[in-house]
Protein backbone atom coordinates (compact mmCIF):
# COMPACT_ATOMS: atom_id res chain seq x y z
CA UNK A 1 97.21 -80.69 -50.87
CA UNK A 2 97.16 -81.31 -47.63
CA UNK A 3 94.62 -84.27 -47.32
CA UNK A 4 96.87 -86.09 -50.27
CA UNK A 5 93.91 -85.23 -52.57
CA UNK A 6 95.70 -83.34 -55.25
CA UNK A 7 99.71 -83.37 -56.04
CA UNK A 8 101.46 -80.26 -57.16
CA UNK A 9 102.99 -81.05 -60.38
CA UNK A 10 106.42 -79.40 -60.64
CA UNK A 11 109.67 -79.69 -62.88
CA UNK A 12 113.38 -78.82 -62.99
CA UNK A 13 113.06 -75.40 -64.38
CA UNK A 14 110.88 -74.22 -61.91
CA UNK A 15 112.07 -72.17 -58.87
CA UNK A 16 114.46 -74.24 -56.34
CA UNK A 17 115.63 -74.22 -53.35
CA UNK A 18 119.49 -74.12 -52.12
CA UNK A 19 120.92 -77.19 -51.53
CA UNK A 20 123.89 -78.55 -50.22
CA UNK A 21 125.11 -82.88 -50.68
CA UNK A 22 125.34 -85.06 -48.22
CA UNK A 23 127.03 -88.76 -49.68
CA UNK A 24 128.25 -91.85 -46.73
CA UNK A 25 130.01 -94.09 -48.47
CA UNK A 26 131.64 -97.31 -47.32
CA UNK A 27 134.02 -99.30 -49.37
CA UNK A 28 132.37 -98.06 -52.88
CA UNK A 29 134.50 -95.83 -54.33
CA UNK A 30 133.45 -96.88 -57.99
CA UNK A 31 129.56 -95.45 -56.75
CA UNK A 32 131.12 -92.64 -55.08
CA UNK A 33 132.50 -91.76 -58.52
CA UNK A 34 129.53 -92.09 -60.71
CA UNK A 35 126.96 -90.14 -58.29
CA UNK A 36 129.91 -86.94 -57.84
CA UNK A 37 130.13 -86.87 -61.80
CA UNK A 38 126.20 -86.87 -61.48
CA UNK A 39 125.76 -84.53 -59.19
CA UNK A 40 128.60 -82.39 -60.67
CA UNK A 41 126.90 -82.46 -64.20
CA UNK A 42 123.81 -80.34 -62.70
CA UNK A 43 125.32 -78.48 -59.30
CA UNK A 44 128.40 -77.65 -60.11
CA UNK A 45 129.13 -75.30 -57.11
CA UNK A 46 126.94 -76.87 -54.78
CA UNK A 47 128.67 -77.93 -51.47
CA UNK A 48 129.15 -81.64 -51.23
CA UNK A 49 130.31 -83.29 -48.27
CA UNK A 50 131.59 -86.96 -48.88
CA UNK A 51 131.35 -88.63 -45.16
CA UNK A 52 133.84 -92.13 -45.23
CA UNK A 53 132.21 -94.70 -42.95
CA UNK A 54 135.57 -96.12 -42.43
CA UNK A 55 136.06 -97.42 -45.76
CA UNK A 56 139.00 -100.19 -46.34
CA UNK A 57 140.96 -97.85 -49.09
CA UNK A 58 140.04 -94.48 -47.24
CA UNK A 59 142.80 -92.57 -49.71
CA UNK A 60 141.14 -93.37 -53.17
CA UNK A 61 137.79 -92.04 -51.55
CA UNK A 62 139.52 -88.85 -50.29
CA UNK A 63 140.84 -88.91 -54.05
CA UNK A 64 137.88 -89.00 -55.79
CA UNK A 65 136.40 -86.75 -53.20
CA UNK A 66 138.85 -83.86 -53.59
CA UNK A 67 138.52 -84.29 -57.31
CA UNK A 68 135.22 -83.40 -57.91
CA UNK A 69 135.83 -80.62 -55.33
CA UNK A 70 133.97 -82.45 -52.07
CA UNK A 71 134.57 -81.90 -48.76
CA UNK A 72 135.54 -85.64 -46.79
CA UNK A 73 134.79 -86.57 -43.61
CA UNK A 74 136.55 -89.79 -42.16
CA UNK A 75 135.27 -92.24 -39.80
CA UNK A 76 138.16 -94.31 -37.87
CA UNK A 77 135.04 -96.86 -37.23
CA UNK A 78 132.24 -97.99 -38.66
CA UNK A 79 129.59 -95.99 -37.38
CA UNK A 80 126.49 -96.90 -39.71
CA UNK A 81 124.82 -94.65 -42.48
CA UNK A 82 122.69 -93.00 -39.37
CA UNK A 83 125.27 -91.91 -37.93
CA UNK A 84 127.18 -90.89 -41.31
CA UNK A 85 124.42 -89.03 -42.62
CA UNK A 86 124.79 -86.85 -39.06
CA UNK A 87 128.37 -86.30 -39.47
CA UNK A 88 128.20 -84.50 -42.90
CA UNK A 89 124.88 -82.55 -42.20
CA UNK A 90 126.04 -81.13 -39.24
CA UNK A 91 129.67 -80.22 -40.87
CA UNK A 92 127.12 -78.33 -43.44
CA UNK A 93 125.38 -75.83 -41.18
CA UNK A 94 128.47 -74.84 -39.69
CA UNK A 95 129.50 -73.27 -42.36
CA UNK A 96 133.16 -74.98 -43.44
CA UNK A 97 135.58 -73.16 -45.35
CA UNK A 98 134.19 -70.37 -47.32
CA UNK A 99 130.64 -71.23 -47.20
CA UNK A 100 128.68 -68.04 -45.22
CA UNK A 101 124.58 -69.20 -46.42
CA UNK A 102 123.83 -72.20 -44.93
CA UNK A 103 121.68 -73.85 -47.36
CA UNK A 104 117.69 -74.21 -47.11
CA UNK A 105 117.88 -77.92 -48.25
CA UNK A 106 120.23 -80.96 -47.37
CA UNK A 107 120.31 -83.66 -50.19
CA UNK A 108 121.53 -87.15 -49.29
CA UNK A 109 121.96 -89.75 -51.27
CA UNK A 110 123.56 -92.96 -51.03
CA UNK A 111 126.89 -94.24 -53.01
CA UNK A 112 125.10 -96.69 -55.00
CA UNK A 113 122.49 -94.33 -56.39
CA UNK A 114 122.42 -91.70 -59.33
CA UNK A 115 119.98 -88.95 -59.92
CA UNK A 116 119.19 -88.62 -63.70
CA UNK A 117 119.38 -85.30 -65.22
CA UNK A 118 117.20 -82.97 -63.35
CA UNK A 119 115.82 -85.54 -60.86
CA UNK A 120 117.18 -83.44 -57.76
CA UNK A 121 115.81 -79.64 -59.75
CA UNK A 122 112.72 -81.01 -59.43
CA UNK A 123 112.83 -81.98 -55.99
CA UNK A 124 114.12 -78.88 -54.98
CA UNK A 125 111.19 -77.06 -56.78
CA UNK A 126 108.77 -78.65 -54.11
CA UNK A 127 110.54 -76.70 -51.27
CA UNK A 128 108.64 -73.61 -52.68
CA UNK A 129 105.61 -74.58 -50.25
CA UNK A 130 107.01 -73.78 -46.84
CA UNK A 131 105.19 -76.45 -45.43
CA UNK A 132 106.93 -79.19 -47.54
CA UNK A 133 109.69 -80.69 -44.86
CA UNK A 134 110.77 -83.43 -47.40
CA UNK A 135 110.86 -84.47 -50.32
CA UNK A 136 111.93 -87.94 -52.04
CA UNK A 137 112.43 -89.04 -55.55
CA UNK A 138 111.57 -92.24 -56.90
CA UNK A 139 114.45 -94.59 -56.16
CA UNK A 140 114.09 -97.29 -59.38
CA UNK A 141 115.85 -100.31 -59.80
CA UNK A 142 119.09 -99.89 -62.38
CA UNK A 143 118.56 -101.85 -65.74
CA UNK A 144 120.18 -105.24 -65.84
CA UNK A 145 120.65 -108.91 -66.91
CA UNK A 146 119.89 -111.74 -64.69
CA UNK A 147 117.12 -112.59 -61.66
CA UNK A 148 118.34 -110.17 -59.25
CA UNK A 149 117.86 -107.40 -61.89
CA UNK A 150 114.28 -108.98 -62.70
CA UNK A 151 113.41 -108.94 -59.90
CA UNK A 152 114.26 -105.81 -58.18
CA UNK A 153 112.61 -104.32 -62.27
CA UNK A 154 109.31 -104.54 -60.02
CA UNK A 155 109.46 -105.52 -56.32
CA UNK A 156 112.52 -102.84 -55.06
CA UNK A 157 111.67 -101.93 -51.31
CA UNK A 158 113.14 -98.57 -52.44
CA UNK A 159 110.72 -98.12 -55.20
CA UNK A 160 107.29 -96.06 -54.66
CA UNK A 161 105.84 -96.58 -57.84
CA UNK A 162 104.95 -94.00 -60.56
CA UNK A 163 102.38 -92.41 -58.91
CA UNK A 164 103.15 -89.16 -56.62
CA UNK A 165 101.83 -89.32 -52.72
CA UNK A 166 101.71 -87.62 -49.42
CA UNK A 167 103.46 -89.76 -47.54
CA UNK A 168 102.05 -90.96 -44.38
CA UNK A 169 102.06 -94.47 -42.37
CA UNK A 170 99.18 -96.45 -43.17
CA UNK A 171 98.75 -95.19 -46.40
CA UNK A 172 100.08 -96.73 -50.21
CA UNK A 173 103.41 -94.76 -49.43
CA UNK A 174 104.04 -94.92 -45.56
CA UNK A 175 107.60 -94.42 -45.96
CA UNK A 176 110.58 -93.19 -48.50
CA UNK A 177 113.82 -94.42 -48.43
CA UNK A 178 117.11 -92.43 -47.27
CA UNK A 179 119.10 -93.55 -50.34
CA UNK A 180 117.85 -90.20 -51.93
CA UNK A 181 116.47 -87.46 -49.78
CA UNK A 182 115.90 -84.28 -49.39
CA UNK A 183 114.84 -82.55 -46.26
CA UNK A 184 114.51 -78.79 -45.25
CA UNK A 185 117.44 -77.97 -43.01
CA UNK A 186 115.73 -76.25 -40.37
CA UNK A 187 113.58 -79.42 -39.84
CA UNK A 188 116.75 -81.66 -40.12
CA UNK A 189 118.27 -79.91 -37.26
CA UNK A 190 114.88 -79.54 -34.97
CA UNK A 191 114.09 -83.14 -35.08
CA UNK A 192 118.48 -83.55 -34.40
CA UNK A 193 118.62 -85.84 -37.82
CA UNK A 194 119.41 -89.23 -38.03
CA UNK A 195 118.68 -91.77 -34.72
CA UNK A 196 122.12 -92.59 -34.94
CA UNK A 197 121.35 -95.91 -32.12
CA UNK A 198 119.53 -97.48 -35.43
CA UNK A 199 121.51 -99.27 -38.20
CA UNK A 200 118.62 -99.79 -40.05
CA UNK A 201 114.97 -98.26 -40.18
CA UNK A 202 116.63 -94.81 -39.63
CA UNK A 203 114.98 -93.29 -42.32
CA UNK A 204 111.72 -94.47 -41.73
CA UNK A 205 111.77 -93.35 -38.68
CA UNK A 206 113.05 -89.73 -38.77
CA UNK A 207 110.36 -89.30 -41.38
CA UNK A 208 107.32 -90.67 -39.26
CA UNK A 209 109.20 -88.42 -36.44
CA UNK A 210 108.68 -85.22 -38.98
CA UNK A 211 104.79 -86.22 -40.05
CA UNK A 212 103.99 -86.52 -36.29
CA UNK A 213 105.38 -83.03 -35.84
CA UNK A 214 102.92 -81.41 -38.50
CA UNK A 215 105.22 -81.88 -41.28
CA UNK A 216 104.26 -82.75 -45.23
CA UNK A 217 106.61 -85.31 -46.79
CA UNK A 218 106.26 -85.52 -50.70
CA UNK A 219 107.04 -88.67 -52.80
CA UNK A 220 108.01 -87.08 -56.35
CA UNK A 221 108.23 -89.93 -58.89
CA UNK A 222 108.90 -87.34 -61.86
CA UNK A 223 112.32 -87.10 -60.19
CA UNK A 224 114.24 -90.47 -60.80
CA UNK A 225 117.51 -92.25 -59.24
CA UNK A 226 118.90 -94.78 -60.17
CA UNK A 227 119.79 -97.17 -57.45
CA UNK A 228 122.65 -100.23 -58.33
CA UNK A 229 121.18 -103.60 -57.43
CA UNK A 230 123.19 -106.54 -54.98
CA UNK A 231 125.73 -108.28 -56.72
CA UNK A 232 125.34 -111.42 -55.81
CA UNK A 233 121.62 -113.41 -54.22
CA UNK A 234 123.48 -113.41 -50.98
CA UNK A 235 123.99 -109.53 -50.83
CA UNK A 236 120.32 -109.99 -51.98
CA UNK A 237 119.25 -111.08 -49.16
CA UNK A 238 121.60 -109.85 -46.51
CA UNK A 239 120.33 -106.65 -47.46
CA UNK A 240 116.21 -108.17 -46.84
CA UNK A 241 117.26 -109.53 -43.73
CA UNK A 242 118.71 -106.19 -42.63
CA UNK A 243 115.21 -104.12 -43.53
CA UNK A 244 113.45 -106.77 -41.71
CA UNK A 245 115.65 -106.36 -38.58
CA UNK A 246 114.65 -102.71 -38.07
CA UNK A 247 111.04 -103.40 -37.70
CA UNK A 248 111.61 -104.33 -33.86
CA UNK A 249 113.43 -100.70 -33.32
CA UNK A 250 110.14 -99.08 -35.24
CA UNK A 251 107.79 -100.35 -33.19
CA UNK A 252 109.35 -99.63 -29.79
CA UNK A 253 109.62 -96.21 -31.32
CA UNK A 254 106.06 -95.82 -32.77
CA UNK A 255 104.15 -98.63 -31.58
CA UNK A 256 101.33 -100.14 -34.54
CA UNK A 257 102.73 -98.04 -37.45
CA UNK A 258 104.88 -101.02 -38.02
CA UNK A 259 102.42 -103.48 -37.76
CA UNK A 260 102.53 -106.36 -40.43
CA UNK A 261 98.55 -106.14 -41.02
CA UNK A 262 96.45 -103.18 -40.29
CA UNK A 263 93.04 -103.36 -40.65
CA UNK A 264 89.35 -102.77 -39.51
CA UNK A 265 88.31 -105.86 -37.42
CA UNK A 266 84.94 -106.19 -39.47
CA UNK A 267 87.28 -106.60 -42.59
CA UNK A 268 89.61 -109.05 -40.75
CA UNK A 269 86.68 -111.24 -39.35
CA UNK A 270 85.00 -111.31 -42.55
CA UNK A 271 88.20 -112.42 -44.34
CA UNK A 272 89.09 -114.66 -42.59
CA UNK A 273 85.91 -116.60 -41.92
CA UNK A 274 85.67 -116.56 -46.11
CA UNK A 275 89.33 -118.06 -46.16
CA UNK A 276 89.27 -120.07 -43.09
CA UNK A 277 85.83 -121.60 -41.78
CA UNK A 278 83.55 -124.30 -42.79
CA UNK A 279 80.41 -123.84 -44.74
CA UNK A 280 78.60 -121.39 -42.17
CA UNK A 281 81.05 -119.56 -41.24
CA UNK A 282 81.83 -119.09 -44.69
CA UNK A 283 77.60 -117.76 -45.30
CA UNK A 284 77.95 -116.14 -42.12
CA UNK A 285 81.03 -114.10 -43.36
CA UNK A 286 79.28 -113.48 -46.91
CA UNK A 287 76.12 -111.97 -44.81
CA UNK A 288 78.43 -109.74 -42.44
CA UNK A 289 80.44 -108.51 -45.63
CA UNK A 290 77.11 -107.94 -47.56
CA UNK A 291 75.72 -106.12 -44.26
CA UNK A 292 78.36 -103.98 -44.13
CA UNK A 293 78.21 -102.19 -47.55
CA UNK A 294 74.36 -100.67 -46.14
CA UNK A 295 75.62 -97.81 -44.06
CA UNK A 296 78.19 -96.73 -46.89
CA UNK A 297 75.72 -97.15 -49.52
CA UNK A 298 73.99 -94.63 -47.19
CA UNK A 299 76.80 -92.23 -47.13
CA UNK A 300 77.46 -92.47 -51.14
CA UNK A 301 73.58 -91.34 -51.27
CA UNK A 302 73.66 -88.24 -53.63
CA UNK A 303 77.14 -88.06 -54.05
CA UNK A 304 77.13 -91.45 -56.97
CA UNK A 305 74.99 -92.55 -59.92
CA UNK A 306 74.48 -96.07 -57.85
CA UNK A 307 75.16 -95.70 -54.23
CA UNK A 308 74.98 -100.07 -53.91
CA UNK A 309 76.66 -100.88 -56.87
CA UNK A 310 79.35 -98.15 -55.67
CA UNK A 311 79.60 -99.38 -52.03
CA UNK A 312 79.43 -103.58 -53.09
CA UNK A 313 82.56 -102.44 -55.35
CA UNK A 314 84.67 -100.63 -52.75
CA UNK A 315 83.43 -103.55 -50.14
CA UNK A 316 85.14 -106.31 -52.59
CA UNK A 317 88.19 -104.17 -53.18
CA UNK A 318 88.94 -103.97 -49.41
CA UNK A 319 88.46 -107.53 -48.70
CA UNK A 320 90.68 -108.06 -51.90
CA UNK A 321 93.20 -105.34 -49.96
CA UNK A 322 92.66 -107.74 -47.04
CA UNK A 323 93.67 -111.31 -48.40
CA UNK A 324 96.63 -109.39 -50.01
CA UNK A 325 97.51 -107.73 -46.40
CA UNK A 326 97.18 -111.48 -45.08
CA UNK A 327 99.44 -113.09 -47.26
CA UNK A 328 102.42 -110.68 -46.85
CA UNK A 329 101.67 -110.68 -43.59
CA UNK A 330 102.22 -114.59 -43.39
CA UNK A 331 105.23 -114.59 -45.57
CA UNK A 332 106.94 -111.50 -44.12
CA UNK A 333 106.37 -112.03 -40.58
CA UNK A 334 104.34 -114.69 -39.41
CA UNK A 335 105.89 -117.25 -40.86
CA UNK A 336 107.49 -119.45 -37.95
CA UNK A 337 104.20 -119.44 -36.02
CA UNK A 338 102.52 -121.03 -39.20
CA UNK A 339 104.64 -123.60 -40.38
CA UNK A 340 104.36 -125.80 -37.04
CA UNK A 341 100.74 -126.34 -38.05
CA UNK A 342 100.19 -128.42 -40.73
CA UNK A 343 96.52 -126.84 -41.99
CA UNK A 344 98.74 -123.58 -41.94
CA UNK A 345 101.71 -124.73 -43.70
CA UNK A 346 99.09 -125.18 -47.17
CA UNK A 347 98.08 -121.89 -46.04
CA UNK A 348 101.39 -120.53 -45.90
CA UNK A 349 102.28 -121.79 -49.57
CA UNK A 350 99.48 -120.70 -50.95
CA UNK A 351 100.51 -117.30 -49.57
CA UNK A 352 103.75 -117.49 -51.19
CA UNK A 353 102.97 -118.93 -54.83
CA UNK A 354 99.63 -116.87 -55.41
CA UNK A 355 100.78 -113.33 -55.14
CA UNK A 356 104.51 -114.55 -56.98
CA UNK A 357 102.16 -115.72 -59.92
CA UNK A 358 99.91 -112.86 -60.13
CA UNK A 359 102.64 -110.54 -59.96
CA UNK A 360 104.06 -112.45 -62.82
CA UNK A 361 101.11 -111.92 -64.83
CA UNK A 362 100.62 -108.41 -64.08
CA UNK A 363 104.60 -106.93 -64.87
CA UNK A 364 105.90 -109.43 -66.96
CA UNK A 365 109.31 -109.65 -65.65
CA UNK A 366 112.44 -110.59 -67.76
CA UNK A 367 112.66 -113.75 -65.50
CA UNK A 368 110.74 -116.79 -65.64
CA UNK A 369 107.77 -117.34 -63.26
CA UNK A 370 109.33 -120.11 -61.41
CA UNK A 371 112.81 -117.66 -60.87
CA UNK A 372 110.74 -115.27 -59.55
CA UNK A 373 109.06 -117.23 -57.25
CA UNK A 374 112.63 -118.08 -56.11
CA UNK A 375 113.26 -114.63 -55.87
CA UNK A 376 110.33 -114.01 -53.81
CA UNK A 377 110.90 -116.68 -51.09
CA UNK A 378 114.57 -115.40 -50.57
CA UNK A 379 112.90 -111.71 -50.27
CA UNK A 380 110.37 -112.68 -47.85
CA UNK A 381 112.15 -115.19 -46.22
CA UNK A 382 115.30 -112.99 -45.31
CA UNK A 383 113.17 -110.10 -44.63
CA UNK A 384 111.32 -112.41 -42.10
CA UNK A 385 114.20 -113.88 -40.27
CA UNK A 386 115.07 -109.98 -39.98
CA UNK A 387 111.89 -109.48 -37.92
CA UNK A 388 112.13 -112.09 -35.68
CA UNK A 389 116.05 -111.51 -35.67
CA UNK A 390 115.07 -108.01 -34.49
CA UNK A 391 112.11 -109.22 -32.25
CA UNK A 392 114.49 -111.75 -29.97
CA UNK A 393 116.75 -109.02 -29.72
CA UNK A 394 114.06 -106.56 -28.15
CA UNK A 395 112.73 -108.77 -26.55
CA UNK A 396 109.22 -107.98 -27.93
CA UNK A 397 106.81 -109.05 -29.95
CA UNK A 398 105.30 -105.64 -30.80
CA UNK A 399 106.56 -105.97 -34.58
CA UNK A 400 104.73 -108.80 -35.37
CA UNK A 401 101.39 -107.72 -33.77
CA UNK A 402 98.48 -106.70 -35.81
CA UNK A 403 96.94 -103.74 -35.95
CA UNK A 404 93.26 -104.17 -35.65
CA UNK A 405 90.67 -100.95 -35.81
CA UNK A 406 87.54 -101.14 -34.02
CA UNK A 407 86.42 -97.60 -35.81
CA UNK A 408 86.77 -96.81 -38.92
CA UNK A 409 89.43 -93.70 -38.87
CA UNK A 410 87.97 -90.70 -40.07
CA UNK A 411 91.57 -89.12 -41.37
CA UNK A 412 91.41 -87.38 -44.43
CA UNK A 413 95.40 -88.39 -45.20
CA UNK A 414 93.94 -91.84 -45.63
């Protein structure tokens, strides 16, 4: 369990942990209402503390608040949901009004989400393992008509896909999103929550904070939320831009975890000499990947039915890994250093349109392939101008450095 190799499979009528709700809200007080009536519907004597991030109409969120029997906590200013999130935890394990057991488990989740029926059970059920610090649900994009809602169907930043991980940076799931949450409240308060100085990339980083400590982090796709989508393609890609703009903070905070590519060298020399160089570079690269499946044809020795066949597959499928890590790469965060050169620029497009297409062909969106190619450049086009946003501010380029390995890692996570 530990190595990620097997995934306990758990459901809402198993065993749970206590928990106790945690819900920032700012100026949403039609979210506020559906996710309370959610959460009411399955807990309904769990404590719930509603924490107002200076909202414009402060009374009609006390009102809904007090009506589905929530504690509220108002902020006079804008603090951010870091800082939010801090306020209402923190009001939990001291114990207000007639609470006496602090709870094992704190729950947030956003205004704009809702937890189907038994989502957050089953969440709770993985607390049984004492080393499980956190646990997150699958956050999936709510049904809808138009691009946006195509869209998000299969390329949310919140979404994890349906298949259950051990979270860990570098890996398919390196992160889970703080719009639904759960985290063991002796952890919460040893790592002192939320890094309230970050607007954005909070979440991220609290949970890299908790794996570097020892802790397991679960991604639990059984347990679904609904998350609202933007309203409008602006909110769209305000919201892009803001993800983007936390990648500077991450990387002053833990260095190449953030990185835009990470790879073995061998893999990124090989790749690009395939993509980039003339004719013998391009043999040369061919020979070099070919060379390099010997040794782990070696190491498959006795353990497959065809050792080569075995290692020339897994060889292709990282180099395919690798052109995919390059193009995101490019359109996410390299961008601006690329489209100065004109050899790059084709590069760049190619980038952009290739991936949009295949993805096309693969989910079959309710949008047609040209709107969600649209959709795509405003995604990783605002999420880019986030970076760099974030990178001028710092004053360093760390978050748009690649990480290159010249060892292969021998981490059983990955």
């Amino acid at each position: 369990i530990r190595a990620g190799m097997v995934h306990p499979v758990v459901s809402a009528a198993d065993p749970q942990a206590g928990a106790a709700f945690v819900v920032p809200v700012h100026n949403d007080p039609d979210g506020l209402e559906r996710l309370l009536r959610a959460l009411r519907r399955d807990f309904s004597d769990s404590p719930i503390v509603v924490v107002d991030d200076a909202s414009a109409d402060a009374e009609t969120i006390a009102a809904i608040a007090v009506r589905h029997s929530a504690d509220v906590i108002c902020h006079h200013t804008n603090l951010g949901p870091a800082s939010a999130r801090n306020t209402g935890w923190q009001r939990i394990v001291t114990s207000p009004g007639d609470v006496t057991i602090r709870p094992e488990v704190v729950v947030f989740l956003d205004a704009d989400v809702v937890p189907t029926a038994g989502a957050i059970r089953t969440m709770l059920a993985h607390f049984g393992d004492d080393g499980v610090a956190v646990v997150a649900p699958r956050v999936r994009a709510g049904a809808g008509l138009g691009a946006i809602a195509g869209y998000e169907a299969g390329n949310s930043p919140l979404d994890m896909g349906t298949a259950p991980a051990l979270v860990h940076p570098g890996t398919r799931i390196s992160y889970v999103p703080s719009a639904a949450i759960a985290i063991r409240t002796a952890e919460l308060q040893a790592a002192n929550g939320f890094d309230a100085a970050m607007r954005y990339g909070e979440d991220v980083n609290l949970v890299w904070r908790l794996i570097a400590d020892g802790q397991m982090v679960r991604y639990e796709p059984a347990a679904i939320v609904e998350h609202r989508n933007r309203a409008s393609l602006a909110a769209f890609a305000r919201q892009r831009y803001a993800y983007g703009s936390s990648a500077a903070a991450l990387a002053q905070r833990h260095g190449d975890k953030v990185a835009p590519l990470q790879l073995p060298a061998r893999v990124i020399v090989t790749t690009l000499g395939a993509l980039f160089g003339g004719l013998y570079v391009r043999i040369g690269a061919g020979i070099a990947a070919v060379a390099g499946t010997v040794p782990l044809a070696r190491k498959l020795e006795d353990k497959v039915d065809n050792p080569a066949v075995e290692a020339a597959r897994l060889a292709m499928m990282t180099h395919g890994y690798a052109v995919q890590g390059l193009a995101t790469a490019a359109t996410r965060a390299w961008a601006p250093l690329l489209l100065p050169v004109r050899r790059l620029r084709r590069a760049l497009a190619i980038a952009l349109i290739v991936p949009a297409i295949v993805d096309w062909l693969r989910a079959r969106p309710a949008i047609n392939p040209v709107t969600h190619l649209g959709m795509r450049a405003v995604d990783h086009g605002a999420y880019c101008a986030g970076v760099w946003a974030g990178v001028l501010r710092s004053c360093s380029p760390a978050a748009l450095l690649p990480s290159v390995r010249f060892a292969e890692r021998q981490d059983a996570t990955r």
